[in-house]
Protein backbone atom coordinates (compact mmCIF):
# COMPACT_ATOMS: atom_id res chain seq x y z
CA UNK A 1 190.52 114.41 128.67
CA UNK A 2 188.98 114.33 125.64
CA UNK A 3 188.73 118.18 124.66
CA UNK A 4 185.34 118.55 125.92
CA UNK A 5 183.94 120.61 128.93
CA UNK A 6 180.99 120.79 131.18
CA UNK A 7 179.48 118.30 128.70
CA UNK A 8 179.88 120.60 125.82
CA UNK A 9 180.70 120.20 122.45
CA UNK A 10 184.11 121.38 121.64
CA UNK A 11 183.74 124.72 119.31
CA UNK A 12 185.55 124.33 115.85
CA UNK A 13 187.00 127.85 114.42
CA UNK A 14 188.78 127.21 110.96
CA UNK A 15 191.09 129.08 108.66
CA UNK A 16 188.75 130.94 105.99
CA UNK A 17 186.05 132.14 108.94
CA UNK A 18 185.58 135.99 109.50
CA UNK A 19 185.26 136.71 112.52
CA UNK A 20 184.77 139.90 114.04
CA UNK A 21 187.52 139.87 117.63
CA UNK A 22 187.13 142.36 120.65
CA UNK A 23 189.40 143.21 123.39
CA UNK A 24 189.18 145.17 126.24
CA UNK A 25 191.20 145.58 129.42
CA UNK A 26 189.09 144.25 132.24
CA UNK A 27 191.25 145.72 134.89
CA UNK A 28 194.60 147.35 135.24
CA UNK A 29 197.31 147.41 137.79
CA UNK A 30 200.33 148.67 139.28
CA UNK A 31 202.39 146.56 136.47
CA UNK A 32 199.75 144.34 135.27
CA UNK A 33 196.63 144.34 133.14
CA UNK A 34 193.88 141.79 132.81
CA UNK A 35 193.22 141.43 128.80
CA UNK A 36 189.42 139.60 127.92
CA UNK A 37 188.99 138.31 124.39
CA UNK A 38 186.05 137.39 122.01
CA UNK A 39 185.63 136.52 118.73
CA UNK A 40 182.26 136.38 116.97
CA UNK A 41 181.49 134.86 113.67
CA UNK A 42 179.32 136.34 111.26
CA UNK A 43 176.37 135.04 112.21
CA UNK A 44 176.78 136.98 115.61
CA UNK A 45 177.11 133.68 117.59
CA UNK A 46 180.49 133.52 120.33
CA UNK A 47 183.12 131.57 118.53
CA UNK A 48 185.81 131.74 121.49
CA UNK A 49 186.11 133.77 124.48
CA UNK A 50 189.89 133.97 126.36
CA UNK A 51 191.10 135.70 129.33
CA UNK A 52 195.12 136.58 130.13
CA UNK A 53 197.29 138.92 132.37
CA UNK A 54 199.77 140.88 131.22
CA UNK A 55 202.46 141.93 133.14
CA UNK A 56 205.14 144.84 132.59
CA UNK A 57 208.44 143.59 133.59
CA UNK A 58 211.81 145.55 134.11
CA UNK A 59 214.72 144.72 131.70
CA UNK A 60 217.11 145.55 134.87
CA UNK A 61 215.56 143.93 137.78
CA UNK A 62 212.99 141.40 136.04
CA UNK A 63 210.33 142.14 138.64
CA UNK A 64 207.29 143.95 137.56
CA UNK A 65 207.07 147.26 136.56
CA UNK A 66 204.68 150.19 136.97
CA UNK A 67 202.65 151.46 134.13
CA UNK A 68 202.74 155.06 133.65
CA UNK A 69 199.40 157.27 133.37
CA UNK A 70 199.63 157.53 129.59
CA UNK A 71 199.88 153.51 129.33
CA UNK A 72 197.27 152.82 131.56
CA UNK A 73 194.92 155.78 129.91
CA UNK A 74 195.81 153.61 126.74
CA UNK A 75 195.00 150.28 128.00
CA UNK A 76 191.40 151.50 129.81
CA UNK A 77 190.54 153.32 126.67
CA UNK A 78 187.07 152.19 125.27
CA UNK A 79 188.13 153.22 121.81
CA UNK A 80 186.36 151.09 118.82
CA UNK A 81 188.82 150.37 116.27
CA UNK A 82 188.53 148.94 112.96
CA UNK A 83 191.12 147.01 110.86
């Protein structure tokens, strides 16, 4: 493969760039939460978008484990944040 998709260009993101980076959980679970990603250069144009699950797991039994209401009130908060 040759780092290219669907015929596209590959997109190049280097060190010095600002870019401005959202997240949001898309959905959450039982024990799991679907986390999107986007990061937008200054210009306002989509530098990268990513997509990963997250899932709680128990120290004791290593199987997943459930979220409790605070956690998942803080995950499925729409809360703009600045750094």
């Amino acid at each position: 493969m040759n780092g290219r998709s669907c015929g596209q260009n590959p997109v190049l993101i280097f060190f010095d760039e600002q870019l401005t980076i959202y997240v949001k959980a898309e959905s959450v679970g039982n024990s799991s939460a679907d986390i999107h990603y986007m990061g937008k250069r200054e210009d306002c144009s989509i530098g990268f978008v990513s997509r990963v699950t997250i899932v709680q797991i128990s120290k004791k039994t290593g199987k997943g484990f459930p979220w409790t209401e605070q956690q998942k009130k803080l995950l499925i908060n729409n809360e703009k944040i600045s750094i």
